[in-house]
Protein backbone atom coordinates (compact mmCIF):
# COMPACT_ATOMS: atom_id res chain seq x y z
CA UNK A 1 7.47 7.73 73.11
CA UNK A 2 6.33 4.08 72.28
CA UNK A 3 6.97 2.63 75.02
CA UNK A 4 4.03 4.77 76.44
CA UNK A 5 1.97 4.68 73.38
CA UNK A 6 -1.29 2.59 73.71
CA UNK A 7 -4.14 1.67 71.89
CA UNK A 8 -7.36 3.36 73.17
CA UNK A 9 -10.49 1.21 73.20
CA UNK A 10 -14.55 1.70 72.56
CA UNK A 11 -15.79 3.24 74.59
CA UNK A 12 -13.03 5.77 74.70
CA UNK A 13 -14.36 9.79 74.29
CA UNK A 14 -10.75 10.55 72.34
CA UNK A 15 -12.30 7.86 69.64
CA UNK A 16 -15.11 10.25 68.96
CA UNK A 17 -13.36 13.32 69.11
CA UNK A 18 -12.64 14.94 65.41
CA UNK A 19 -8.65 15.87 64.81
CA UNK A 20 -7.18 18.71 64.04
CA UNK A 21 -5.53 19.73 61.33
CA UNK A 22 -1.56 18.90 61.54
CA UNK A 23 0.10 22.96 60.75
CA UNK A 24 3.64 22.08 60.86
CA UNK A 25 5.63 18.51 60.71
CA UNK A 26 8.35 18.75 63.46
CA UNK A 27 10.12 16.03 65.37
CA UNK A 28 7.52 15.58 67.38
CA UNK A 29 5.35 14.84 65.14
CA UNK A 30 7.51 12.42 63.14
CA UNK A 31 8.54 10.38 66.65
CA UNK A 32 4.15 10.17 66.39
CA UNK A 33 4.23 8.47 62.88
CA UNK A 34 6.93 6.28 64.35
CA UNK A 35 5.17 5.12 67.22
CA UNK A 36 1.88 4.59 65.50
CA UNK A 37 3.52 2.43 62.70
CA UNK A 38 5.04 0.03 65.46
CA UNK A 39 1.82 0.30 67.27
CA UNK A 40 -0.01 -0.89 63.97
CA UNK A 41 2.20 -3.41 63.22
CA UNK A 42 2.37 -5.06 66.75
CA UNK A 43 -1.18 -5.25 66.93
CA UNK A 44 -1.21 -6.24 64.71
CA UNK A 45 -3.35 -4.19 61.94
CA UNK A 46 -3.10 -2.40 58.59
CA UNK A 47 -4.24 0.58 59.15
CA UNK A 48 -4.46 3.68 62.44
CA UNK A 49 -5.44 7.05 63.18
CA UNK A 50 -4.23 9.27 65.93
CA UNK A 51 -6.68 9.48 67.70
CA UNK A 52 -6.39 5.80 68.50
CA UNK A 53 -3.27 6.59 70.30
CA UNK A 54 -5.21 9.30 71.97
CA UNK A 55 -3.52 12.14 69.94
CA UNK A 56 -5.83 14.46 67.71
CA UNK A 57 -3.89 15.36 64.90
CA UNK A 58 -4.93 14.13 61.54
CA UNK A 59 -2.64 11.45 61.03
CA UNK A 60 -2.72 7.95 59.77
CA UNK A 61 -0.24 5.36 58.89
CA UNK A 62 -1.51 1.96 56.70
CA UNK A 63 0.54 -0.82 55.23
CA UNK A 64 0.58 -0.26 50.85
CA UNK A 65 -0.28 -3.74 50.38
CA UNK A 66 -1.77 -5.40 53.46
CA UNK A 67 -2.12 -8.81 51.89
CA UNK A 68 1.81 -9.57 50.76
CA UNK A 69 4.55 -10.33 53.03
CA UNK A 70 6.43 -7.05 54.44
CA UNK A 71 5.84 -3.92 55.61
CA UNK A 72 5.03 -1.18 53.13
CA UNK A 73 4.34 1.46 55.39
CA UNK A 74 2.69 4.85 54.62
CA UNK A 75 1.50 7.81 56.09
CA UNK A 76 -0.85 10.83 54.99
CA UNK A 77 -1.18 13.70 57.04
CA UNK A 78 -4.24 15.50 56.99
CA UNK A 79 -5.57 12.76 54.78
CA UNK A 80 -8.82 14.04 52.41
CA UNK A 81 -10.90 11.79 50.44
CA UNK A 82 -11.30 13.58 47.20
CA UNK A 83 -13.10 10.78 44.93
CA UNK A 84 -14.84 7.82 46.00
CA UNK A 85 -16.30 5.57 43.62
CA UNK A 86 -18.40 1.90 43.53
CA UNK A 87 -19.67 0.24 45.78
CA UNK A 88 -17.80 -2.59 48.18
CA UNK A 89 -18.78 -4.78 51.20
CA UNK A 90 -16.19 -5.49 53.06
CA UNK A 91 -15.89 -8.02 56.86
CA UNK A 92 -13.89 -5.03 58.78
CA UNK A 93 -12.53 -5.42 62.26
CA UNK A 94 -10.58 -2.25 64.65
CA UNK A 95 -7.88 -2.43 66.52
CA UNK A 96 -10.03 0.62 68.57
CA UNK A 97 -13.31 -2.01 68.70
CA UNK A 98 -12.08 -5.44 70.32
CA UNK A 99 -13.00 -8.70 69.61
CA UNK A 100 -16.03 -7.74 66.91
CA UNK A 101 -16.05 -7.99 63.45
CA UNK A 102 -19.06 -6.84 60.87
CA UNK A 103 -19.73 -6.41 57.04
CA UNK A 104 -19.44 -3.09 56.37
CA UNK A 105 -20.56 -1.30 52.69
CA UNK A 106 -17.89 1.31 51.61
CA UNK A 107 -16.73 2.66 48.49
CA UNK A 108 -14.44 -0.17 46.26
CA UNK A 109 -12.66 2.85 45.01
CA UNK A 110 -11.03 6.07 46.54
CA UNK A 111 -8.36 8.67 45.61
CA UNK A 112 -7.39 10.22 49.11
CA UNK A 113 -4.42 13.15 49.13
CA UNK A 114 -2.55 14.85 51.94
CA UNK A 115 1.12 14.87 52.71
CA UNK A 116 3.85 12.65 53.58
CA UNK A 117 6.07 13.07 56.35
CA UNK A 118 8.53 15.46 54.73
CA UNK A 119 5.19 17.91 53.96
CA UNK A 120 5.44 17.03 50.04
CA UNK A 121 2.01 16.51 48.30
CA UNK A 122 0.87 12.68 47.71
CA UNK A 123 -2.00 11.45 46.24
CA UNK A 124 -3.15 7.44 46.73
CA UNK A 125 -5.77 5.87 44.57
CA UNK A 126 -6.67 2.82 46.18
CA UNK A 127 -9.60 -0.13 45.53
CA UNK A 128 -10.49 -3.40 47.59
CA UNK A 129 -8.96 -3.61 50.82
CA UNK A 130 -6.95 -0.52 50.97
CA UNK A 131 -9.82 1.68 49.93
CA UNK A 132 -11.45 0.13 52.75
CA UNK A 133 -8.85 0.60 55.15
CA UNK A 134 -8.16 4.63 54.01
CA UNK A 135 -11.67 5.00 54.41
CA UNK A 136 -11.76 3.22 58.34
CA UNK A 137 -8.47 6.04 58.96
CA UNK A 138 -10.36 8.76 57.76
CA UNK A 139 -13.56 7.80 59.52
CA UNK A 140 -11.35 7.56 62.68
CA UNK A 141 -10.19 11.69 61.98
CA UNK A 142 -13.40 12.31 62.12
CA UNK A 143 -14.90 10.70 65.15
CA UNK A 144 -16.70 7.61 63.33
CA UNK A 145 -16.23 3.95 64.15
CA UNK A 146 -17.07 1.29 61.45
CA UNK A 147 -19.75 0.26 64.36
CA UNK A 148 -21.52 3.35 62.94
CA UNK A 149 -21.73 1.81 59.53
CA UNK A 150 -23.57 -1.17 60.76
CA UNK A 151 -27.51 -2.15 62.15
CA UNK A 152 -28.43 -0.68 65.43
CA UNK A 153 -28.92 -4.22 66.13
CA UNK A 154 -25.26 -5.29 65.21
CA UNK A 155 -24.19 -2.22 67.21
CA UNK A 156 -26.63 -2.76 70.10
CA UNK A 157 -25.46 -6.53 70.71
CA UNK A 158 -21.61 -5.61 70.45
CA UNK A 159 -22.35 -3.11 73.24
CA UNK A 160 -24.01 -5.37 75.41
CA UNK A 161 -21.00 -8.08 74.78
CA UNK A 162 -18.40 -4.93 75.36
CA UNK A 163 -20.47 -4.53 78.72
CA UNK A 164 -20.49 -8.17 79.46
CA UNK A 165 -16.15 -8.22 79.19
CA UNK A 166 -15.45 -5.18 81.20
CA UNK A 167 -17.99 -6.23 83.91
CA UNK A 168 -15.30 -9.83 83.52
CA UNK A 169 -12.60 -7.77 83.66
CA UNK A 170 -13.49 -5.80 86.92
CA UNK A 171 -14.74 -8.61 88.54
CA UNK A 172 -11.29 -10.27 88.09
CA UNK A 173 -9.33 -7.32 89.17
């Protein structure tokens, strides 16, 4: 299933699409979490929804501690931010949004539940970069981009640069 697993880019309809709600965790679904955390980490990033692969179930996977050496990998399934708290800016970037990065204000705080991928309760409290990057995942469930949290302006002149590459990229092809 990786081997056919991609990353789907801006301006991609399955990026604003909101997921469903994940009923039952079968193989299927656990070859998914698989995929997306060598996905993430080849990348390479620290955090991804499923509907960056394309798939619409509320998934994400996200690296523990994205700053340290190794892979702490996690998943919550149907992830739900129940407490947000403070207020952070953070420079975020998206492996879904090439080449564009852009201060973003967000929450320094956040307690997000769902369940792992044996279907057991877990909770996460989180601050600094990992509340930012649970935040991003759940944004992504629910058919946001972090371009939505910034200027028109900012947004307007990443489209136009977005327009500018894929024009490059025809022309070459």
């Amino acid at each position: 299933m990786t081997g056919m697993m991609e990353i789907h880019t801006y301006p991609d309809p399955v990026l604003r699409a909101k997921a469903e709600a994940v009923e039952n965790i079968d193989d299927e679904l656990l070859a998914l979490i698989e995929g997306m955390g060598e996905v993430m980490y080849t990348a390479p990033g620290i955090g991804l929804a499923a509907n960056q692969v394309g798939v619409l179930k509320r998934v994400i996977v996200f690296d523990r501690r994205p700053r340290e050496k190794g892979r702490d990998t996690a998943v919550l399934i149907n992830p739900e931010i129940v407490l947000a708290e403070d207020q952070i800016t953070w420079e975020e970037a998206c492996l879904s949004v090439p080449d564009f990065s852009a201060e973003v204000a967000r929450k320094g705080q956040v307690k997000v539940t769902g369940l792992d991928r044996r279907g057991n309760p877990s909770t996460i409290e989180a601050d600094d970069l990992l509340a930012v990057c649970l935040q991003h995942e759940v944004d992504h469930l629910n058919g946001t981009l972090f371009i939505d949290h910034i200027s028109a302006l900012k947004r307007t002149l990443y489209k136009k640069k977005l327009m500018k590459m894929l024009k490059e990229q025809a022309d070459k092809d």
